[in-house]
PDB file of N, CA and C in Angstrom:
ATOM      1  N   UNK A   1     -22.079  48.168-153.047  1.00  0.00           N
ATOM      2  CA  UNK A   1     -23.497  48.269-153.227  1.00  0.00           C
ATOM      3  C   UNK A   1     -24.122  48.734-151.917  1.00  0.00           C
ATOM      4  N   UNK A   2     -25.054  49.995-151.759  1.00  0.00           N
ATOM      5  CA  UNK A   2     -25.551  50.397-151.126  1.00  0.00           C
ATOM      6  C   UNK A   2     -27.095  49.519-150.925  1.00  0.00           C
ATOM      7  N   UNK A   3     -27.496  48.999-149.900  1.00  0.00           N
ATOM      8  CA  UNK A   3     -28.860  47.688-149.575  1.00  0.00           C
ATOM      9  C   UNK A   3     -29.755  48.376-148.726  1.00  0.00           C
ATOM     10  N   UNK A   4     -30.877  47.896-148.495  1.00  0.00           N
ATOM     11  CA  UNK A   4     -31.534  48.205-147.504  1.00  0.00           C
ATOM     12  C   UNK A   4     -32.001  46.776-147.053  1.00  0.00           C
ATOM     13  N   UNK A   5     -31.559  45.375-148.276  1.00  0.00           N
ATOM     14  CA  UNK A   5     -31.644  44.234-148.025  1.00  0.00           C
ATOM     15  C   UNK A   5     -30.202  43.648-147.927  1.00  0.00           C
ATOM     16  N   UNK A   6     -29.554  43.953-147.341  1.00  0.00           N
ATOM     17  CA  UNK A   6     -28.067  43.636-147.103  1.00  0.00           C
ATOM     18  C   UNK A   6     -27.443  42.504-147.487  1.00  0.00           C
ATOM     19  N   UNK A   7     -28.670  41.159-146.610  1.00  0.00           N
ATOM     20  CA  UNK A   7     -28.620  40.016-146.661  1.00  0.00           C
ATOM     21  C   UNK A   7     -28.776  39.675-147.837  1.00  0.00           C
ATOM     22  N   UNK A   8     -29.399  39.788-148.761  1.00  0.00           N
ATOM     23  CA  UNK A   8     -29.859  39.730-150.269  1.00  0.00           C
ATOM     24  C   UNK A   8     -27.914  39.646-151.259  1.00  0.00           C
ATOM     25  N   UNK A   9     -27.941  40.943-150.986  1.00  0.00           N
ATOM     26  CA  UNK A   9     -26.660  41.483-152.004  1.00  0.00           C
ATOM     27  C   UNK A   9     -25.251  40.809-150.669  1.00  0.00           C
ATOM     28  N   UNK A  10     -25.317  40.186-149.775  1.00  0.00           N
ATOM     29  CA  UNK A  10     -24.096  39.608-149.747  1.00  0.00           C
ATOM     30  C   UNK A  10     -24.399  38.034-150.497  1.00  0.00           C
ATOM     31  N   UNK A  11     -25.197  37.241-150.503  1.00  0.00           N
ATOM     32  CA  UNK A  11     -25.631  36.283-150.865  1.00  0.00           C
ATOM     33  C   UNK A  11     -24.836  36.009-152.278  1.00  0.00           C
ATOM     34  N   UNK A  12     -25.532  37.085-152.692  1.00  0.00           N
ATOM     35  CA  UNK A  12     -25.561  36.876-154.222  1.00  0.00           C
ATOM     36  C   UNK A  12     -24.178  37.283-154.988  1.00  0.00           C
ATOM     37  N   UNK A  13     -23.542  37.376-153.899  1.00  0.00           N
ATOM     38  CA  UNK A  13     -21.849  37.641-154.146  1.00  0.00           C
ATOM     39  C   UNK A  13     -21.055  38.867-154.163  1.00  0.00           C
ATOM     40  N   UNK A  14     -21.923  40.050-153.811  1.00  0.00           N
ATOM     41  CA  UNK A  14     -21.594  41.146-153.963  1.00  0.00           C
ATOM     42  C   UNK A  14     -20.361  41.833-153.110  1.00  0.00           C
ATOM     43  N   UNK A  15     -19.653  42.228-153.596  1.00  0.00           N
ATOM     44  CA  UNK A  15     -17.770  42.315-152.440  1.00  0.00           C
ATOM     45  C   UNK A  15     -17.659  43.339-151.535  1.00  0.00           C
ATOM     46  N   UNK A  16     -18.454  44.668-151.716  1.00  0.00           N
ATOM     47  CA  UNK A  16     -18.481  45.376-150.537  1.00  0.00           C
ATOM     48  C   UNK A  16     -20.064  45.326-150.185  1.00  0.00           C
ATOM     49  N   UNK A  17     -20.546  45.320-149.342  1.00  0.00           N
ATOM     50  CA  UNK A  17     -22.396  46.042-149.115  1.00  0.00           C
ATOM     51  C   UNK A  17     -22.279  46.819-147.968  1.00  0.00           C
ATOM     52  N   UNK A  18     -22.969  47.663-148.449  1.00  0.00           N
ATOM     53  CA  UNK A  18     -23.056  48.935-147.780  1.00  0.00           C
ATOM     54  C   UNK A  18     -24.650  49.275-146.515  1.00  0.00           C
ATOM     55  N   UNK A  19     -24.821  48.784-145.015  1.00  0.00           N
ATOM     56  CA  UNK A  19     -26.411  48.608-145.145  1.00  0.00           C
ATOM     57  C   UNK A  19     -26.776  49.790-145.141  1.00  0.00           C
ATOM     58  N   UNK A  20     -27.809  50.087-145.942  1.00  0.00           N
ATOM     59  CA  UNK A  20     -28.731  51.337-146.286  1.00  0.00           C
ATOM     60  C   UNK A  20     -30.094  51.497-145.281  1.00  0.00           C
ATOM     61  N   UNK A  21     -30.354  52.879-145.393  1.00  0.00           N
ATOM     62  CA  UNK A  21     -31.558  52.671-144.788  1.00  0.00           C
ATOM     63  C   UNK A  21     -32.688  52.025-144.742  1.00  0.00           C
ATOM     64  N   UNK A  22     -33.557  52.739-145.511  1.00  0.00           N
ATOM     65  CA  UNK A  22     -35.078  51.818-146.188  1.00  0.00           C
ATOM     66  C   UNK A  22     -35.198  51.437-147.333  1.00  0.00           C
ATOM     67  N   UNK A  23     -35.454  50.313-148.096  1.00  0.00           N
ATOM     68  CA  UNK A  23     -35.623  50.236-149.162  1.00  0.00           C
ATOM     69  C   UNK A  23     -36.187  51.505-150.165  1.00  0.00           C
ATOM     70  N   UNK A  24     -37.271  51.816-149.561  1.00  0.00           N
ATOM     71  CA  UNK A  24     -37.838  53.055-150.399  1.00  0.00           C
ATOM     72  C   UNK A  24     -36.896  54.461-150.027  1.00  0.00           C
ATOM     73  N   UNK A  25     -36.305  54.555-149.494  1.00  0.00           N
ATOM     74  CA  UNK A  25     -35.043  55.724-149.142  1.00  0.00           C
ATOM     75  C   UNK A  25     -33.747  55.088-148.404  1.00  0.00           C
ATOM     76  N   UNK A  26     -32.760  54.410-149.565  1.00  0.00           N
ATOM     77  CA  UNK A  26     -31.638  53.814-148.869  1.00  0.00           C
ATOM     78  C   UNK A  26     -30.652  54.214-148.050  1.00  0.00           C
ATOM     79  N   UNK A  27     -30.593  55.682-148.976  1.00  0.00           N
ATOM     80  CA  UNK A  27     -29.322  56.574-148.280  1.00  0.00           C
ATOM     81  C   UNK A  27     -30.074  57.861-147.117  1.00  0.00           C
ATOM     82  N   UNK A  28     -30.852  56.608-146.462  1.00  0.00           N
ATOM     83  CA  UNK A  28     -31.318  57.754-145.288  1.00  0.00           C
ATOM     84  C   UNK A  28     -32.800  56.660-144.434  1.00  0.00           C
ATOM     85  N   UNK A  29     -33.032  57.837-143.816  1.00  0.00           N
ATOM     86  CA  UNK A  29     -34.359  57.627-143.122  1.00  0.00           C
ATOM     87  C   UNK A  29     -35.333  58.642-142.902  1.00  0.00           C
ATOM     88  N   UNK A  30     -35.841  58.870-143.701  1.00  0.00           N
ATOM     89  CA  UNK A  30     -37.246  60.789-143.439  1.00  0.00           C
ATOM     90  C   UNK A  30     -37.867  60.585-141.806  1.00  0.00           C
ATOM     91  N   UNK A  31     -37.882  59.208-141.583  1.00  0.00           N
ATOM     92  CA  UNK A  31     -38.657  59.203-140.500  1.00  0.00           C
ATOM     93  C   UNK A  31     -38.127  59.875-138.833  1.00  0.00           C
ATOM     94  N   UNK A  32     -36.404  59.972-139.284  1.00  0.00           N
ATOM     95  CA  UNK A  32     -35.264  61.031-138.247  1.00  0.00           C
ATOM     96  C   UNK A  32     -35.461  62.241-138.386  1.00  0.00           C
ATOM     97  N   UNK A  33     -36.376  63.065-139.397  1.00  0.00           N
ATOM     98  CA  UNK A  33     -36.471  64.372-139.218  1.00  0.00           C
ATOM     99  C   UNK A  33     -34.910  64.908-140.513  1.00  0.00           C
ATOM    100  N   UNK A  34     -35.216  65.914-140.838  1.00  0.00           N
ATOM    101  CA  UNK A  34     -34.840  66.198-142.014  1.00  0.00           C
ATOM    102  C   UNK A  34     -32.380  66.556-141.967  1.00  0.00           C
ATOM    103  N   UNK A  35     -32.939  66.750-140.658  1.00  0.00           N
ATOM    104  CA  UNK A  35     -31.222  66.793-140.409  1.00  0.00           C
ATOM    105  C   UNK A  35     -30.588  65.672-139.589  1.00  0.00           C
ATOM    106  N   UNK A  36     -31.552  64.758-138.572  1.00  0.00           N
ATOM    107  CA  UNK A  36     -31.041  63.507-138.911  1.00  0.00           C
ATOM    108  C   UNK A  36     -30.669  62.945-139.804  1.00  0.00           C
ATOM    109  N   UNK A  37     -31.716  62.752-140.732  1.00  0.00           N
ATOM    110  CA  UNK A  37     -31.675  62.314-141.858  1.00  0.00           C
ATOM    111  C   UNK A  37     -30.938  62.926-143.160  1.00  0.00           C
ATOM    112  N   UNK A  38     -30.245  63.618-143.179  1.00  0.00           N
ATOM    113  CA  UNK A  38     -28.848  63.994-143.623  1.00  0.00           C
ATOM    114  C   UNK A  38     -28.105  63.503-143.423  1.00  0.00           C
ATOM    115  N   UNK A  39     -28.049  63.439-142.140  1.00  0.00           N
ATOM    116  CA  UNK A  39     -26.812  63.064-140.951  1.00  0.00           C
ATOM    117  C   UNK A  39     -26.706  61.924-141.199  1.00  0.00           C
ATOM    118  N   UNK A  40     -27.410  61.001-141.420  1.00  0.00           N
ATOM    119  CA  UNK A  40     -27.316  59.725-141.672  1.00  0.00           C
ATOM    120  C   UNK A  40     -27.285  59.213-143.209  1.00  0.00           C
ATOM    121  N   UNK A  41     -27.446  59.834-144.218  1.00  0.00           N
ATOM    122  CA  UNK A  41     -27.331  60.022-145.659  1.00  0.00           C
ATOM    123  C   UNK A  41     -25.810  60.158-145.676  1.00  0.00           C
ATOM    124  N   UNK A  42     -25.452  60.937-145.324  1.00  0.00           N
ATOM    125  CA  UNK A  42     -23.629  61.138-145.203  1.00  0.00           C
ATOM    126  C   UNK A  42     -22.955  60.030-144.548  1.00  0.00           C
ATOM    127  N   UNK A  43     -23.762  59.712-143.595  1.00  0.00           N
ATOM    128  CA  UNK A  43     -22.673  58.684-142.894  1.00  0.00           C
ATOM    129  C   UNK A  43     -22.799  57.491-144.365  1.00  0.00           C
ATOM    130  N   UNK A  44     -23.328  56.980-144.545  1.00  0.00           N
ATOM    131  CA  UNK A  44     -23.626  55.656-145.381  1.00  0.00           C
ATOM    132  C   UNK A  44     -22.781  56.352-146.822  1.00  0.00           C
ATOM    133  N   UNK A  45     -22.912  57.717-147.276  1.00  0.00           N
ATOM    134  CA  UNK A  45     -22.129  57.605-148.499  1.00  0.00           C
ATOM    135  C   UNK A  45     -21.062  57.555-147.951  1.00  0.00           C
ATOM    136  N   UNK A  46     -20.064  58.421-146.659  1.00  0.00           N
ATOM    137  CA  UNK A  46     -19.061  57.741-146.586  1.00  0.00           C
ATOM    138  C   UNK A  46     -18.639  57.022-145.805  1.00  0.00           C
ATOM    139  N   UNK A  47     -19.720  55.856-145.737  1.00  0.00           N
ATOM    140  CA  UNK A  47     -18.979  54.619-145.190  1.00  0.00           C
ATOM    141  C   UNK A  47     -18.993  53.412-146.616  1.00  0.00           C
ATOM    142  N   UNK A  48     -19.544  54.233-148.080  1.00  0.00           N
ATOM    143  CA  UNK A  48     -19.400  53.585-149.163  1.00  0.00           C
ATOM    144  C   UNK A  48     -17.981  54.083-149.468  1.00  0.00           C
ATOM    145  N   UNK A  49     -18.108  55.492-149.518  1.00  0.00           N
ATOM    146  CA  UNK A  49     -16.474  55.604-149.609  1.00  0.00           C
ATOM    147  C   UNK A  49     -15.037  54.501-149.056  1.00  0.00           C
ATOM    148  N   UNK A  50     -15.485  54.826-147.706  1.00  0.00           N
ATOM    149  CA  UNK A  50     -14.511  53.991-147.096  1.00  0.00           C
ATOM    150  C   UNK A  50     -14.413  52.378-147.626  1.00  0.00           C
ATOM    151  N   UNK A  51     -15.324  52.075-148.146  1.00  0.00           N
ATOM    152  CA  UNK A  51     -15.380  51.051-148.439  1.00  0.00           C
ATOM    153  C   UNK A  51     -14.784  50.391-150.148  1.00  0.00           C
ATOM    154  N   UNK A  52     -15.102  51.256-150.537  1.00  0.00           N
ATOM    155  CA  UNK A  52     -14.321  51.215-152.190  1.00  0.00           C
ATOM    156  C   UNK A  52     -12.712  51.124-151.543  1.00  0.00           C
ATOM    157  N   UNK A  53     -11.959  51.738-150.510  1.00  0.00           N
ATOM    158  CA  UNK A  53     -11.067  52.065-150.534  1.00  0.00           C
ATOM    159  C   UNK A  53     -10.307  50.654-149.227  1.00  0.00           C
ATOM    160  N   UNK A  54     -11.233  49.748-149.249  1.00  0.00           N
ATOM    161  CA  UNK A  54     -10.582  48.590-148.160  1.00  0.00           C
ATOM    162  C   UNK A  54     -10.582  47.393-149.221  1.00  0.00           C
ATOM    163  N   UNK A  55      -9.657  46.794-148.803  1.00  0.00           N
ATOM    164  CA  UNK A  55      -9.385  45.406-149.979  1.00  0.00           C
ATOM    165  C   UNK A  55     -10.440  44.368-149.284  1.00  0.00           C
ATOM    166  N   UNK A  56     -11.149  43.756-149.993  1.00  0.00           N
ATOM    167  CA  UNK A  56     -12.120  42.687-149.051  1.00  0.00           C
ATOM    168  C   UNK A  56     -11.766  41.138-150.224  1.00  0.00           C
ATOM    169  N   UNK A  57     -12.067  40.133-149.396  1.00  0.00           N
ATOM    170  CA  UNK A  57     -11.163  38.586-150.209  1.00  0.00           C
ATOM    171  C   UNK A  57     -12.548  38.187-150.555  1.00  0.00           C
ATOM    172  N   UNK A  58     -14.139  38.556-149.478  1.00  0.00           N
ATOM    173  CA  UNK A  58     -14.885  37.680-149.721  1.00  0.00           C
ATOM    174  C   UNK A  58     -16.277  39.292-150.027  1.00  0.00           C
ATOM    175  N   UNK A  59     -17.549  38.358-149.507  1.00  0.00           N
ATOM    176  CA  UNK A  59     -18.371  39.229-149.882  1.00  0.00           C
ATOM    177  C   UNK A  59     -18.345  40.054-148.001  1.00  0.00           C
ATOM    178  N   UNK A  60     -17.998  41.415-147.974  1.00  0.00           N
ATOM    179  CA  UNK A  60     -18.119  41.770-146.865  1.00  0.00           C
ATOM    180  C   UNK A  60     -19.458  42.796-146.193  1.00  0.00           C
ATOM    181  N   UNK A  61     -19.685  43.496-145.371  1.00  0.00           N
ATOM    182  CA  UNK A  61     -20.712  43.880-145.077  1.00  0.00           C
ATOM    183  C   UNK A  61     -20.053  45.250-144.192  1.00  0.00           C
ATOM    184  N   UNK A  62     -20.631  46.460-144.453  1.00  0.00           N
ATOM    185  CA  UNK A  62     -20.104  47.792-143.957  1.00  0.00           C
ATOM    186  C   UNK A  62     -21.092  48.726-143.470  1.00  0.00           C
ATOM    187  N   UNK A  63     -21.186  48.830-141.936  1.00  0.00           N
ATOM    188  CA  UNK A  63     -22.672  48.905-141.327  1.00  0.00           C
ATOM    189  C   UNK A  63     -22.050  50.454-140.587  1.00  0.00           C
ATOM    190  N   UNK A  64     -23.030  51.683-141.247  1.00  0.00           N
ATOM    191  CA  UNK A  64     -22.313  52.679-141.128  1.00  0.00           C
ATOM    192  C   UNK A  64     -22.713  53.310-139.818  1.00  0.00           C
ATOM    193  N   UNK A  65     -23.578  52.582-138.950  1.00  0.00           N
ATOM    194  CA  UNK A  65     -23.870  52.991-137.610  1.00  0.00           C
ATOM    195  C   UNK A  65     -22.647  52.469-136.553  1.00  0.00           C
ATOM    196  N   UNK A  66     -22.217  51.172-136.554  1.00  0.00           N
ATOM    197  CA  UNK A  66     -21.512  50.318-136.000  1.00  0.00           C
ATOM    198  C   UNK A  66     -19.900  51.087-136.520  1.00  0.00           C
ATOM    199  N   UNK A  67     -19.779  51.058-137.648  1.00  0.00           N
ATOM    200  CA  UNK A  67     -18.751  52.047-138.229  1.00  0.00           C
ATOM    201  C   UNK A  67     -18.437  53.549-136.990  1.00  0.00           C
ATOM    202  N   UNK A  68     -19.347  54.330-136.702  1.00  0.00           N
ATOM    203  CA  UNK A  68     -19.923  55.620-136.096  1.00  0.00           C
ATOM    204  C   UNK A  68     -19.530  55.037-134.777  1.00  0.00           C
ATOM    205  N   UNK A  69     -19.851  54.074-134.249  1.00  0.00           N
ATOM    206  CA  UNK A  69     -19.627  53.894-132.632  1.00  0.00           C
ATOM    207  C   UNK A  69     -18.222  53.841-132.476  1.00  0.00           C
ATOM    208  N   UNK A  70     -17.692  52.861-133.401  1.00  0.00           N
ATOM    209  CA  UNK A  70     -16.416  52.534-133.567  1.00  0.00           C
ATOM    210  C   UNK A  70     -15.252  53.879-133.008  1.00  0.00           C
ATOM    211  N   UNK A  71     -16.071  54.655-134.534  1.00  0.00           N
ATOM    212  CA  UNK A  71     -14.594  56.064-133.968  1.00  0.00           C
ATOM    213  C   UNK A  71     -15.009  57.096-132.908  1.00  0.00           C
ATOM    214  N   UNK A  72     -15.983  56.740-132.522  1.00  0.00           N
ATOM    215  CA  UNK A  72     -16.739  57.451-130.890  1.00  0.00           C
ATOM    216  C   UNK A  72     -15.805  56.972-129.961  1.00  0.00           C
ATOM    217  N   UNK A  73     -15.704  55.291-129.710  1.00  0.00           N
ATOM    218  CA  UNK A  73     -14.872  54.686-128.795  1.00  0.00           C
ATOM    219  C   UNK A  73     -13.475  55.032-129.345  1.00  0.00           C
ATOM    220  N   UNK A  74     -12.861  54.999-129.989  1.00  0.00           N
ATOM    221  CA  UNK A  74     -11.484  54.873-130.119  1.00  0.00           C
ATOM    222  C   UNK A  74     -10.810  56.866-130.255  1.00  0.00           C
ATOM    223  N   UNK A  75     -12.173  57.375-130.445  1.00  0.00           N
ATOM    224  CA  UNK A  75     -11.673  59.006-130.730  1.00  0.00           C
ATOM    225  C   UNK A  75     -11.471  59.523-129.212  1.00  0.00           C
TER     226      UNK A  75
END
């Protein structure tokens, strides 16, 4: 599940969450300008991707900025 209330949808039991942008535009932010805001639309669908594709036991949380730093440091 893609959130912009994250906290909400792990609560309520949900097994992957995905955090989204804004509630009123999840898979993004308009307020980055129109190719930021792509840029960041892509990251979150595939960090939903990636996420269908990891086994999780409980309700987990998949934060596609923190995701982004991740393979910055290790690339």
């Amino acid at each position: 599940m893609i959130s912009a209330i994250y906290s909400l949808a792990l609560t309520t039991g949900a097994p992957r969450v995905i955090k989204g942008g804004r509630i009123e535009h999840v898979c993004g932010d308009p307020s980055l300008g129109p190719e930021k805001d792509r840029e960041f639309g892509e990251r979150i669908v595939k960090t939903a991707l990636n996420a269908l594709g990891t086994a999780v036991t409980e309700p987990t949380l998949f934060d596609p900025v923190k995701l982004q730093e991740a393979e910055v440091v290790t690339a």
